[in-house]
N, C-alpha and C. Protein backbone atom coordinates (compact mmCIF):
# COMPACT_ATOMS: atom_id res chain seq x y z
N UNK A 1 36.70 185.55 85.48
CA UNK A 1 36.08 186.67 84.79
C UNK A 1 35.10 187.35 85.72
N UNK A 2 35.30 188.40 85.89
CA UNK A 2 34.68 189.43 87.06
C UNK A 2 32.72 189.89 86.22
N UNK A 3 31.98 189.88 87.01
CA UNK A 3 31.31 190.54 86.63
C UNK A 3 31.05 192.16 87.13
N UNK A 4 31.08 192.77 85.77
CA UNK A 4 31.27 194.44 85.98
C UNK A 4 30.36 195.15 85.23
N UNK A 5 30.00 196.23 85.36
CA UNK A 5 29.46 197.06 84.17
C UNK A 5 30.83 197.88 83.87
N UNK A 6 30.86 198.56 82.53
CA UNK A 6 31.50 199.68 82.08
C UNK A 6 32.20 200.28 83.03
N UNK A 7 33.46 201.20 83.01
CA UNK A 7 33.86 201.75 84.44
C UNK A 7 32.63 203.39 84.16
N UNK A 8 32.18 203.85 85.34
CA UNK A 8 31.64 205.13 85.25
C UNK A 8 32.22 205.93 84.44
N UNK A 9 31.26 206.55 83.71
CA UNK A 9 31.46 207.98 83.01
C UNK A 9 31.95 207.61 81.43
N UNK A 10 32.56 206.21 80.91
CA UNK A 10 32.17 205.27 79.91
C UNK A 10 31.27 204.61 79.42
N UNK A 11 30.23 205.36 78.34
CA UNK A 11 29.46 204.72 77.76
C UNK A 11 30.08 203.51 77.68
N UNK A 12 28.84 202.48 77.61
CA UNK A 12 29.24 201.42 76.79
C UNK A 12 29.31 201.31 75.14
N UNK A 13 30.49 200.40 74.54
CA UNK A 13 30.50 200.27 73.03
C UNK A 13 29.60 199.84 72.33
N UNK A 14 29.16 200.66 71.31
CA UNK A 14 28.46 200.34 69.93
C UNK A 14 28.27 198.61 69.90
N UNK A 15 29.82 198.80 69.47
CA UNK A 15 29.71 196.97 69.06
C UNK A 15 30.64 195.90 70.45
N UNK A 16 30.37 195.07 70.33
CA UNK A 16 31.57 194.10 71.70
C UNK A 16 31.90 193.06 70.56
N UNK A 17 32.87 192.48 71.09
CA UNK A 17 33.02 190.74 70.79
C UNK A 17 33.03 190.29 71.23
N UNK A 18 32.16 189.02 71.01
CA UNK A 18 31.31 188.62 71.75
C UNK A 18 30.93 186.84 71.90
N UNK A 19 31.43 186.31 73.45
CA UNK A 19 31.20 184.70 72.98
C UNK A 19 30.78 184.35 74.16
N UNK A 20 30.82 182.91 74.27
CA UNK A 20 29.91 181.54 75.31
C UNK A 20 31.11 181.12 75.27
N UNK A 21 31.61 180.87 76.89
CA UNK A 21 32.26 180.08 77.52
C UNK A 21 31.91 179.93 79.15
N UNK A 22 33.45 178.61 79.02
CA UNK A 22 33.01 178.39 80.34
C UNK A 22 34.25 179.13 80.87
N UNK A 23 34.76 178.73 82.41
CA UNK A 23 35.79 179.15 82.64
C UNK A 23 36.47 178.34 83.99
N UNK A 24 37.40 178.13 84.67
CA UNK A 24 37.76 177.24 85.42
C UNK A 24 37.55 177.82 86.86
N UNK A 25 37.55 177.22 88.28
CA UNK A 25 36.94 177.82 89.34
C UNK A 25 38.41 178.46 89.57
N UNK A 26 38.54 179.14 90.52
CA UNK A 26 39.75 179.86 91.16
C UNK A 26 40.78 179.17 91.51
N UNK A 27 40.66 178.21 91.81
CA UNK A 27 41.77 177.21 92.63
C UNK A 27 42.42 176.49 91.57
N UNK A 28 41.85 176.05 90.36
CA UNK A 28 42.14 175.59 89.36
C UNK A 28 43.02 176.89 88.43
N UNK A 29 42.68 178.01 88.29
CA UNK A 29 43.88 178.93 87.82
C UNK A 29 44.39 179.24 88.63
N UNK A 30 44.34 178.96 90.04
CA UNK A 30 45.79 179.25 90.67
C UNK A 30 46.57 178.28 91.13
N UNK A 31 46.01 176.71 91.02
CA UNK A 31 47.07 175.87 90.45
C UNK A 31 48.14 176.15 88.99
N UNK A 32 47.03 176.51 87.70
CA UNK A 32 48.10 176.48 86.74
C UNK A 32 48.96 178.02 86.75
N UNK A 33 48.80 178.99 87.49
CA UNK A 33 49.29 180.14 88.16
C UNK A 33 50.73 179.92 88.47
N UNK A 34 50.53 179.14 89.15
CA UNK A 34 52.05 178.79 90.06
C UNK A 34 52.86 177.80 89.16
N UNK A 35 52.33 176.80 88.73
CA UNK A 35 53.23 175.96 87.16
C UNK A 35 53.59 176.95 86.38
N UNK A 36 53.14 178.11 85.63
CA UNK A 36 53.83 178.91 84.99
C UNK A 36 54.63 179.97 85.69
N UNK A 37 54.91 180.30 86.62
CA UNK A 37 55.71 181.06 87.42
C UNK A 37 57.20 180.84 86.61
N UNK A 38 57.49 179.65 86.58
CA UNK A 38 58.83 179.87 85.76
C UNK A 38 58.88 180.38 84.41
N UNK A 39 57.97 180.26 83.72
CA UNK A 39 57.75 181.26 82.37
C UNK A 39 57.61 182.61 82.64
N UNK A 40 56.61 182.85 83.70
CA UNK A 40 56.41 184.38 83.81
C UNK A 40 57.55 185.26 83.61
N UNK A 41 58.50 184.37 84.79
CA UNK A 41 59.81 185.00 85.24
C UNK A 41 61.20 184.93 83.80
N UNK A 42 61.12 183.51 82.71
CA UNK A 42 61.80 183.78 81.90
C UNK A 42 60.93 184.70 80.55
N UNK A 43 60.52 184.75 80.46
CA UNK A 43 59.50 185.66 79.25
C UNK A 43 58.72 186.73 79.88
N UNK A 44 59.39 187.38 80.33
CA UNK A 44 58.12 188.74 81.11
C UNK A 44 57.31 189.82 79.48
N UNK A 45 58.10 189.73 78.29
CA UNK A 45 57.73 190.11 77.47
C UNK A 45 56.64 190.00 76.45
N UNK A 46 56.79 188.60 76.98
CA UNK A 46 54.94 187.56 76.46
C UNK A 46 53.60 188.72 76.78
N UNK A 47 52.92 188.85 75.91
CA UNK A 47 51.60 189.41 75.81
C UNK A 47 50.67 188.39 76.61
N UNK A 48 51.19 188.68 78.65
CA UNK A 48 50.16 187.45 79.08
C UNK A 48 48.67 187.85 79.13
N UNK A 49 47.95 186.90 78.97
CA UNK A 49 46.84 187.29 79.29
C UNK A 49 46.18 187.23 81.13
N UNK A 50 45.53 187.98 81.22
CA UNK A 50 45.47 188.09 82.90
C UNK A 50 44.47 186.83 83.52
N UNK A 51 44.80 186.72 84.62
CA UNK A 51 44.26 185.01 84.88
C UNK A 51 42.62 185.10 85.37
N UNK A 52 41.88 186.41 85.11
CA UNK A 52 40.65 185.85 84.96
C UNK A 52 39.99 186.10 84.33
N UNK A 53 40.78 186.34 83.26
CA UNK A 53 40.27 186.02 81.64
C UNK A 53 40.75 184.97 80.68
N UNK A 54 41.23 183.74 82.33
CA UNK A 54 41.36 182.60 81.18
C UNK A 54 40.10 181.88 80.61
N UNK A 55 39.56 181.54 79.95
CA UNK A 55 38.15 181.25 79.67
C UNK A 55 37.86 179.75 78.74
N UNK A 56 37.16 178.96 78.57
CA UNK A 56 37.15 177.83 77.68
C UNK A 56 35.52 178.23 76.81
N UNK A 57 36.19 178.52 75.16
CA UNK A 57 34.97 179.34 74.27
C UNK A 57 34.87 178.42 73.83
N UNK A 58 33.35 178.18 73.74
CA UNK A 58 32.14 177.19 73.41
C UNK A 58 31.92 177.55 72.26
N UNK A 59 31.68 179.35 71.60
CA UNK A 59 31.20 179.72 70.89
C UNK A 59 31.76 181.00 70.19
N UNK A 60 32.31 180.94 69.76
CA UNK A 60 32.92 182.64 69.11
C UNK A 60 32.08 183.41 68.27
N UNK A 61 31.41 184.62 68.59
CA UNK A 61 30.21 185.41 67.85
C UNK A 61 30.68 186.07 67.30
N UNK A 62 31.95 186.82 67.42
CA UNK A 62 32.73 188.01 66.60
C UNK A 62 31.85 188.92 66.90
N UNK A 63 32.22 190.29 66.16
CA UNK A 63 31.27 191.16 66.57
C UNK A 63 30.46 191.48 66.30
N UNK A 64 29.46 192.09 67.55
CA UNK A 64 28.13 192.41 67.39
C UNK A 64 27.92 193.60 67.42
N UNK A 65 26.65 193.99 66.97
CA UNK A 65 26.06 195.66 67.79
C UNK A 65 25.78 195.33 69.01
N UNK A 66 26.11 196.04 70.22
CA UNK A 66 25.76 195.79 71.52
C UNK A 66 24.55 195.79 71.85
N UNK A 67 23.20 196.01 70.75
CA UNK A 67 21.99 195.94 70.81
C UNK A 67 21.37 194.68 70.85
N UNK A 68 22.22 193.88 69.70
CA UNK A 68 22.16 191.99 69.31
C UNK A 68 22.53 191.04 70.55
N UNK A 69 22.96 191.61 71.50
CA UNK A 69 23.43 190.71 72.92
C UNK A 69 22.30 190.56 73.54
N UNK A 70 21.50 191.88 74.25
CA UNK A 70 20.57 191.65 75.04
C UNK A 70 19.38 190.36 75.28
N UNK A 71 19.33 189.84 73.38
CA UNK A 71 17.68 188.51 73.80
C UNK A 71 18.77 187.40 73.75
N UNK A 72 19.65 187.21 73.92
CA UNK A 72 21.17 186.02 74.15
C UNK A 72 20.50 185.28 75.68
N UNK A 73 20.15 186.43 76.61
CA UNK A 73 20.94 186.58 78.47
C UNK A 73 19.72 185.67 78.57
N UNK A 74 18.17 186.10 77.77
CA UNK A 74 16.63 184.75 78.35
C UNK A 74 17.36 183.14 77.89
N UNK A 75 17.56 183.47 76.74
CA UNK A 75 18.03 182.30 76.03
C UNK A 75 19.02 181.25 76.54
N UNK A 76 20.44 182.35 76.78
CA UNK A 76 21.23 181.30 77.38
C UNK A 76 20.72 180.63 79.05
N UNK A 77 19.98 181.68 79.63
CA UNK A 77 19.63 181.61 81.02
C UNK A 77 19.00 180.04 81.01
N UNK A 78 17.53 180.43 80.32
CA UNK A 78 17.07 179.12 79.91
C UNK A 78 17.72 177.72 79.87
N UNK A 79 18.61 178.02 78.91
CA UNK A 79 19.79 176.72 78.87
C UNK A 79 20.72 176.07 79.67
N UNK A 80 21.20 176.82 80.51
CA UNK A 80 22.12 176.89 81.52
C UNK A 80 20.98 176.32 82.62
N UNK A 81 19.70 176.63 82.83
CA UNK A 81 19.10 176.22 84.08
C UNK A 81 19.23 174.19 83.61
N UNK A 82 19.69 173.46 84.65
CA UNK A 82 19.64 172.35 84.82
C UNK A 82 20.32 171.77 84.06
N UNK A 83 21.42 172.51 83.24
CA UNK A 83 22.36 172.06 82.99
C UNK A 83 23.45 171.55 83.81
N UNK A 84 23.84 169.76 83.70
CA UNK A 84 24.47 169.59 84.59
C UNK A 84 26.20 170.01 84.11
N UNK A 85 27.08 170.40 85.21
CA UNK A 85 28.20 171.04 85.39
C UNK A 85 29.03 169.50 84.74
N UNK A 86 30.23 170.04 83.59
CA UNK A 86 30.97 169.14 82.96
C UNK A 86 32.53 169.11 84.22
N UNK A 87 32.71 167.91 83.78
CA UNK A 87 34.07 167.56 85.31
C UNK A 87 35.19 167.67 84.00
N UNK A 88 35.95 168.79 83.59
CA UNK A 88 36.79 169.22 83.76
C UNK A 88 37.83 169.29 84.33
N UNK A 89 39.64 169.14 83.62
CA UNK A 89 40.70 169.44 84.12
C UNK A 89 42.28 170.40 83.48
N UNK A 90 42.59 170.54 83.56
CA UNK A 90 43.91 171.14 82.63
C UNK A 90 44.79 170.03 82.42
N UNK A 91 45.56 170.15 81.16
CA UNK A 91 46.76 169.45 80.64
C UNK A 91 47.45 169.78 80.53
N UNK A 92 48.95 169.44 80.12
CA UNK A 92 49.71 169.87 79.13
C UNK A 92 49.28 171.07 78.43
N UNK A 93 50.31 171.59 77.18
CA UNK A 93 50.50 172.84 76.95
C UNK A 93 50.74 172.50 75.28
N UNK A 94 50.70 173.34 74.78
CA UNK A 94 51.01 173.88 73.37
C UNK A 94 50.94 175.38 72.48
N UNK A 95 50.86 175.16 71.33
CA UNK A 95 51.23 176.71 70.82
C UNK A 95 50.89 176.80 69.48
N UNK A 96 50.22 177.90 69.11
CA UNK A 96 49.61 177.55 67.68
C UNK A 96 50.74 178.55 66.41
N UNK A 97 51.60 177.94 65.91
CA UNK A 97 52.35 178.57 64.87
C UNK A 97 53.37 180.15 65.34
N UNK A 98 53.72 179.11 66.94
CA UNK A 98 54.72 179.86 67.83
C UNK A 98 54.35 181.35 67.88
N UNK A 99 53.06 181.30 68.11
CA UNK A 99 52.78 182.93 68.71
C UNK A 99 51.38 183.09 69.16
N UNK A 100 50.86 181.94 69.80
CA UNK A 100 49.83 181.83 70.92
C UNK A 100 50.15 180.77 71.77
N UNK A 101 50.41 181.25 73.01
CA UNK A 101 50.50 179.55 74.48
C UNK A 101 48.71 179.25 74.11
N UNK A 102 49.08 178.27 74.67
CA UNK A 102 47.59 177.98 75.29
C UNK A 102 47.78 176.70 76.55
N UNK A 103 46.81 176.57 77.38
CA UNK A 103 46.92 174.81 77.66
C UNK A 103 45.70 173.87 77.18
N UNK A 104 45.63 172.85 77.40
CA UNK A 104 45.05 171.85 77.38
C UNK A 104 43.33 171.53 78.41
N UNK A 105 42.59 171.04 77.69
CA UNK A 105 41.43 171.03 79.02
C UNK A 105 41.48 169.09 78.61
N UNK A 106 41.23 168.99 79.39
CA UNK A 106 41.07 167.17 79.63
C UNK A 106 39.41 166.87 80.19
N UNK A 107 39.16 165.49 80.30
CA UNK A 107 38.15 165.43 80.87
C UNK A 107 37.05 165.00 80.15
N UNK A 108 35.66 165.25 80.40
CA UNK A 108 34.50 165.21 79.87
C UNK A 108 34.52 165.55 78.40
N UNK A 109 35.28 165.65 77.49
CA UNK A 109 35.28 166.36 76.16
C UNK A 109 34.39 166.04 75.27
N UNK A 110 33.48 164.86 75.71
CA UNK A 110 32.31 164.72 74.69
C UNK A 110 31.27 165.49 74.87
N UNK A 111 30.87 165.75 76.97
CA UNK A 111 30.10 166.26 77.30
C UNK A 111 30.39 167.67 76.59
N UNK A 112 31.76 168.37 76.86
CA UNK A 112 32.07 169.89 76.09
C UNK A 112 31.68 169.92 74.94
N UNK A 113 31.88 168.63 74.01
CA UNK A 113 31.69 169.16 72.51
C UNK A 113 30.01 169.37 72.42
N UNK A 114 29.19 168.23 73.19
CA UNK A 114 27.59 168.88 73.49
C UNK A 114 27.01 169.76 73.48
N UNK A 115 27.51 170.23 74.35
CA UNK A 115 27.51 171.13 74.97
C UNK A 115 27.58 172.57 74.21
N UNK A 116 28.95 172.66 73.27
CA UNK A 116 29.31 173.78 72.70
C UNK A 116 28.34 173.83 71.19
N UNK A 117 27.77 172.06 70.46
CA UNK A 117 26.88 172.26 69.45
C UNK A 117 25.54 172.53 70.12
N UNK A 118 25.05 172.54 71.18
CA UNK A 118 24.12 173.13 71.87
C UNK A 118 23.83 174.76 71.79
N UNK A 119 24.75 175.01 72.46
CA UNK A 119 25.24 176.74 72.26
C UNK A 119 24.78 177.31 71.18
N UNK A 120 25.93 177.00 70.29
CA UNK A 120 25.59 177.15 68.77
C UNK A 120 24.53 177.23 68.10
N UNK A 121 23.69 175.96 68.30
CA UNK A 121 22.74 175.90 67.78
C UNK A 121 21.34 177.06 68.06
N UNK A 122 21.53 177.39 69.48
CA UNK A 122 20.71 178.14 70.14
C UNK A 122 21.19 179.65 69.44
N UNK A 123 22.54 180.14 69.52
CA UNK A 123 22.63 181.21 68.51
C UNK A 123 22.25 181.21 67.53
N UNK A 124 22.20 180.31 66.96
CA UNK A 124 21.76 180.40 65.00
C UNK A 124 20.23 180.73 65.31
N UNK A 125 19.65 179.85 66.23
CA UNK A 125 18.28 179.65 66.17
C UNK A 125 17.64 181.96 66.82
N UNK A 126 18.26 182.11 66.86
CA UNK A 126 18.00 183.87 67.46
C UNK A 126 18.63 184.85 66.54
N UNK A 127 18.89 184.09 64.86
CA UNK A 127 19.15 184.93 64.02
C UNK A 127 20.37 185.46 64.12
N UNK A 128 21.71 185.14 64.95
CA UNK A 128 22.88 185.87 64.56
C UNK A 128 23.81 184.65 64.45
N UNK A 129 24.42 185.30 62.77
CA UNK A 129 25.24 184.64 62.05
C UNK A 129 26.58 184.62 62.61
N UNK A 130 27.58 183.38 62.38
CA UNK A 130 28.66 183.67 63.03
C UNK A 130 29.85 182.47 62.91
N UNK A 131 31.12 182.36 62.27
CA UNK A 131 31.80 181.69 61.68
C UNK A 131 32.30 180.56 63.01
N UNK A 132 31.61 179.16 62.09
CA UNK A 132 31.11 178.28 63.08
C UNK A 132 32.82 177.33 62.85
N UNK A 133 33.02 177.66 63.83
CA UNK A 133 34.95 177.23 63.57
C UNK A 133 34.99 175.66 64.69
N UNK A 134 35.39 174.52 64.46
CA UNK A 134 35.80 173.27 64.97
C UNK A 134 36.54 174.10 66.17
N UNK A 135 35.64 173.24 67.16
CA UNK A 135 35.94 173.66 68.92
C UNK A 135 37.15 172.74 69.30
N UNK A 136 38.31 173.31 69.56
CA UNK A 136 39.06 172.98 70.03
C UNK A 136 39.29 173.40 71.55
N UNK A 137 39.17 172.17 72.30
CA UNK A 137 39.31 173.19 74.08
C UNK A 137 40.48 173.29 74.44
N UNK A 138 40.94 174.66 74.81
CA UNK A 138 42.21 174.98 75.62
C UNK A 138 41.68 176.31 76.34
N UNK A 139 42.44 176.75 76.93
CA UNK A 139 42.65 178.14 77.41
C UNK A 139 43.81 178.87 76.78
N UNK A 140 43.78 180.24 76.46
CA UNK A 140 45.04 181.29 75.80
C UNK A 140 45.43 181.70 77.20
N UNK A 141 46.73 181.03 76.99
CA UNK A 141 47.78 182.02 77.89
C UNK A 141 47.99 183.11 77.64
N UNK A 142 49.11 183.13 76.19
CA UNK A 142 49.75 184.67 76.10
C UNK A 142 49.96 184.35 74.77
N UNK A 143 50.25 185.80 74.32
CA UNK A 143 50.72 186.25 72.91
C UNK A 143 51.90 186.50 72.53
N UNK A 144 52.68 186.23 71.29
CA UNK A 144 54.03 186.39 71.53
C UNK A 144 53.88 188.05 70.77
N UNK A 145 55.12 188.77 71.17
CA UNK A 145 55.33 189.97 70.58
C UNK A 145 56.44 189.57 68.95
N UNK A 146 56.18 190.34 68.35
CA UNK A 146 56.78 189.89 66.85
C UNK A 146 58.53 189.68 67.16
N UNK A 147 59.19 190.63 67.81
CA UNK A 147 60.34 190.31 68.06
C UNK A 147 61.01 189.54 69.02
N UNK A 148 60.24 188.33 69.14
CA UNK A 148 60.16 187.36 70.13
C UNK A 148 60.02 186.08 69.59
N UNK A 149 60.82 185.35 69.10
CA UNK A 149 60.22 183.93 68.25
C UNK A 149 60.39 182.96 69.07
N UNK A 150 61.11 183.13 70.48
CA UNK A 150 61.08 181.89 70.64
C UNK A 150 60.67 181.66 72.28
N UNK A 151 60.06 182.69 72.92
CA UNK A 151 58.80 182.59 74.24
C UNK A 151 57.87 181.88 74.59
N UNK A 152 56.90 181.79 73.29
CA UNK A 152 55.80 180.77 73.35
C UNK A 152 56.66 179.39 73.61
N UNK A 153 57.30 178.77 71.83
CA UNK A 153 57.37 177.67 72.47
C UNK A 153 58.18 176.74 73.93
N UNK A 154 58.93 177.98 74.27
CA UNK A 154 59.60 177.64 75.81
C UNK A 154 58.94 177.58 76.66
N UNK A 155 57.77 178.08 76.70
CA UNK A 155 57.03 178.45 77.71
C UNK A 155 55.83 177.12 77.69
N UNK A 156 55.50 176.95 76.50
CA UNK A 156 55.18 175.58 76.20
C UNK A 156 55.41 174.16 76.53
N UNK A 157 56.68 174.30 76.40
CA UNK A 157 57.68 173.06 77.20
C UNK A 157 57.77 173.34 78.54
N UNK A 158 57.75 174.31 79.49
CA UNK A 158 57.64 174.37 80.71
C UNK A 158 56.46 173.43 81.32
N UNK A 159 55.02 173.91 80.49
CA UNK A 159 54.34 173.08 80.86
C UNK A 159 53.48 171.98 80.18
N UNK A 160 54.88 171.23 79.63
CA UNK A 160 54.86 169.89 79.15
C UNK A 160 53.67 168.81 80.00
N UNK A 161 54.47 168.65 80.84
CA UNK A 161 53.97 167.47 81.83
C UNK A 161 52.93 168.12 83.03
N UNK A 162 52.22 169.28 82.70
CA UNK A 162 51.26 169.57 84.22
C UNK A 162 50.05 169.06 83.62
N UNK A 163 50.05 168.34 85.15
CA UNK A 163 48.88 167.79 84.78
C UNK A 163 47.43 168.24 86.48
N UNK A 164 46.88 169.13 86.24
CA UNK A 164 45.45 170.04 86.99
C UNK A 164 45.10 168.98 87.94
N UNK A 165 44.69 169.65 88.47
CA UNK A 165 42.96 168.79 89.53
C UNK A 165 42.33 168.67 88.75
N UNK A 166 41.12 167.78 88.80
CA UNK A 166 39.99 168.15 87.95
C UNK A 166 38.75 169.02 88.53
N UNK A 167 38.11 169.36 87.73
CA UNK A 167 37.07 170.29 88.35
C UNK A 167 36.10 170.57 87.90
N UNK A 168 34.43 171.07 88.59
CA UNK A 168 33.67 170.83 87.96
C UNK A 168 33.01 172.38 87.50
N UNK A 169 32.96 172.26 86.32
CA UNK A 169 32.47 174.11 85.62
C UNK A 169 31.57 174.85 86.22
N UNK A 170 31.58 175.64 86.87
CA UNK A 170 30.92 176.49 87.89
C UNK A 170 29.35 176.92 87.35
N UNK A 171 30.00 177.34 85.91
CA UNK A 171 29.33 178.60 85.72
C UNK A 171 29.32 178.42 83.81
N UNK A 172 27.97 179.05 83.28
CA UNK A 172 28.07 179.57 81.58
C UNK A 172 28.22 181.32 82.20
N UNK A 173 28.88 181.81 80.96
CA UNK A 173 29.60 183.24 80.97
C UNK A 173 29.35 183.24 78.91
N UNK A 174 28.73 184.60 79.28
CA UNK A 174 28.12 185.50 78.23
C UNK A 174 29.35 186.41 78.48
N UNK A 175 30.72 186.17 77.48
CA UNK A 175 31.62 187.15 77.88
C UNK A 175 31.52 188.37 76.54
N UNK A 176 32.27 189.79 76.56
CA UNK A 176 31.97 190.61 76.46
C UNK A 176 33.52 191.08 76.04
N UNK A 177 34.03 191.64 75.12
CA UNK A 177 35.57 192.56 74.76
C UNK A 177 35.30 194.19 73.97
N UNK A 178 36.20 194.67 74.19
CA UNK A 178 36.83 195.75 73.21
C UNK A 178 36.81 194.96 71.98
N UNK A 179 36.37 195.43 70.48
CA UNK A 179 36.56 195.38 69.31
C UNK A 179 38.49 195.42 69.15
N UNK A 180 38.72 194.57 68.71
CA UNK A 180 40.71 194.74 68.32
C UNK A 180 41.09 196.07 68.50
N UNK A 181 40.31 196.60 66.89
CA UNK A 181 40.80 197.93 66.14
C UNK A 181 41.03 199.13 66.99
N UNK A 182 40.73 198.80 68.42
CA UNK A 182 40.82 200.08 69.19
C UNK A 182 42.06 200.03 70.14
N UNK A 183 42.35 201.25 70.09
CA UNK A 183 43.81 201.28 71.32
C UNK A 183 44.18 200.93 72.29
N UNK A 184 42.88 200.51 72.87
CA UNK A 184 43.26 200.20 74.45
C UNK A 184 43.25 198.63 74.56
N UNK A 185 43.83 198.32 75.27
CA UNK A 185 44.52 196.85 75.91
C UNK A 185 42.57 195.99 75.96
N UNK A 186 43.01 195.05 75.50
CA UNK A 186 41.85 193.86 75.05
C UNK A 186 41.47 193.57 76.70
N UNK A 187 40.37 193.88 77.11
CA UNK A 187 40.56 193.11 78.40
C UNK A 187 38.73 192.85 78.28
N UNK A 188 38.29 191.56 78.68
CA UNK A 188 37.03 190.74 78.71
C UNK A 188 36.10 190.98 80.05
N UNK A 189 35.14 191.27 80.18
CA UNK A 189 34.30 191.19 81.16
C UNK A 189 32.70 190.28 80.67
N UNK A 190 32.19 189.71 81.70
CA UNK A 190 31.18 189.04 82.04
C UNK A 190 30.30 190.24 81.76
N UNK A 191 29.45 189.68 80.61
CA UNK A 191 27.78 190.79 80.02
C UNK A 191 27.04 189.64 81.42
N UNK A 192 27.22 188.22 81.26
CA UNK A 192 26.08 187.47 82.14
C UNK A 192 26.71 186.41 82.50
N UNK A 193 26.05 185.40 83.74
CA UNK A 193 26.60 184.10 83.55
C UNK A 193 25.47 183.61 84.27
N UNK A 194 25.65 181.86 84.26
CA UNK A 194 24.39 181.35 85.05
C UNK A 194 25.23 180.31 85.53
N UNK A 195 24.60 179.80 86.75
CA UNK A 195 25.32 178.58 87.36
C UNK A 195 24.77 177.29 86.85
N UNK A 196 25.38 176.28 86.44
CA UNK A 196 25.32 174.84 86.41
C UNK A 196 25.38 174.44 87.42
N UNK A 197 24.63 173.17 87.21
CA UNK A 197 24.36 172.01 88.26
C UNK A 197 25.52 171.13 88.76
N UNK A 198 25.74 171.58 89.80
CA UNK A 198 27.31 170.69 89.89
C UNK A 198 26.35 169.11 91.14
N UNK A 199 26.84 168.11 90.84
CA UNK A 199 26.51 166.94 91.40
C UNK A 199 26.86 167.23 93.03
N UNK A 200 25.83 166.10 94.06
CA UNK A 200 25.48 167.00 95.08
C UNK A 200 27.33 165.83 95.75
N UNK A 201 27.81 165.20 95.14
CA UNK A 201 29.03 165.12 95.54
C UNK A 201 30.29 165.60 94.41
N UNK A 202 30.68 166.46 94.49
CA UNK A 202 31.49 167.45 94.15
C UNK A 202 33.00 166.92 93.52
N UNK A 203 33.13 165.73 94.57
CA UNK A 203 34.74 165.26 94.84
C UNK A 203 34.31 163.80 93.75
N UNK A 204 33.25 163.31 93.01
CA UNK A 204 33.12 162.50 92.55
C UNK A 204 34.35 162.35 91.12
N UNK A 205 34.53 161.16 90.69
CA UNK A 205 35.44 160.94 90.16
C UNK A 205 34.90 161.22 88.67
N UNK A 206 36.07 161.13 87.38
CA UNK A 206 35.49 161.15 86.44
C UNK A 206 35.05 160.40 85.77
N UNK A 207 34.02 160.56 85.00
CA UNK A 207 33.80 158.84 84.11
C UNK A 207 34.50 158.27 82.94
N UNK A 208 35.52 157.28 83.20
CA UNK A 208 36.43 156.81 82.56
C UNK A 208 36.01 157.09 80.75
N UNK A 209 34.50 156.54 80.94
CA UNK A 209 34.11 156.73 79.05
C UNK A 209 33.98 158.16 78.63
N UNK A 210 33.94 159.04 79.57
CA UNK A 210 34.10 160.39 79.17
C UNK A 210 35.27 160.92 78.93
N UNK A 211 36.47 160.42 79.60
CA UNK A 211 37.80 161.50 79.30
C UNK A 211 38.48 161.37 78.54
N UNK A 212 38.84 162.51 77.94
CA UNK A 212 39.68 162.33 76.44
C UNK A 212 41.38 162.00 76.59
């Protein structure tokens, strides 16, 4: 996820939608990049999503007035300082009622679920309400188009058995969308992010009582 402002000569929107995630380092989506290559190529019709807006949401805010974001950036900043970085990996694959891919995150998943009632909690505590939905970690691949029933789950089974590097979360990301209801193509940009503490050995292994 790029950090950008608005393109010139585009106000920015009224309202965004608006969440807390993390997201995987580069090398890690361009490992699972190249495992889906054979989907790309049989389903080019899949609604993919572009690979650096694959993201792992901690927190889903729905939408806001773009006024309600701004006291988020002290807050989350705050939080994010000395936060140590969760060791993270990708899995396997699945599909929610054959018309969303997604994959799998492995790893630290107790530290994530912490982590994400942390988040949370810090939103509620700054007054914005927001439908507090059981965190399930994956990443969204792609969307199926209605005259398409059977893309996702093929594409699913492609990546049955991949199994990632592991890796350690770079970064918190204050991400930022287009509202649905509007015409133009959904695409996510970085409002903020802060770096986590990644351990001063990098290549360290994971801790067996942590991975799910």
């Amino acid at each position: 996820m790029d950090e950008h402002p608005p393109p010139d000569g585009h106000p920015a929107p009224p309202t965004l939608r608006v969440f807390v995630a993390l997201a995987p380092p580069d090398e890690a989506k361009d490992e699972l990049a190249r495992a889906l290559r054979p989907a790309y190529e049989a389903h080019p019709r899949l609604r993919w999503n572009r690979i650096e807006d694959w993201h792992i949401t901690l927190a889903f805010l729905g939408e806001l007035p773009a006024t309600a974001v701004p006291p988020l950036h002290a807050a989350l900043a705050d939080r994010a300082a000395g936060q140590p970085a969760l060791r993270l990996g990708l899995r396997g694959s699945g599909h929610f009622d054959e018309r969303l891919l997604w994959s799998g995150v492995d790893g630290d998943l107790a530290g994530l679920h912490r982590l994400a009632a942390d988040i949370r909690a810090l939103v509620r505590a700054h007054g914005l309400a927001f439908r507090d939905r059981p965190l399930h970690p994956h990443l969204t691949l792609a969307r199926a188009r209605r005259d398409d029933p059977v893309g996702i789950p093929a594409s699913a089974a492609t990546l049955a058995d991949f199994t990632g590097r592991p890796w350690w979360t770079p970064r918190l990301h204050l991400v930022g969308s287009t509202p649905l209801r509007t015409p133009a193509p959904l695409r996510y940009r970085d409002l903020d992010s802060w770096p986590l503490t990644v351990p001063t050995d990098p290549a360290g292994p994971v801790d067996p009582a942590n991975s799910g």
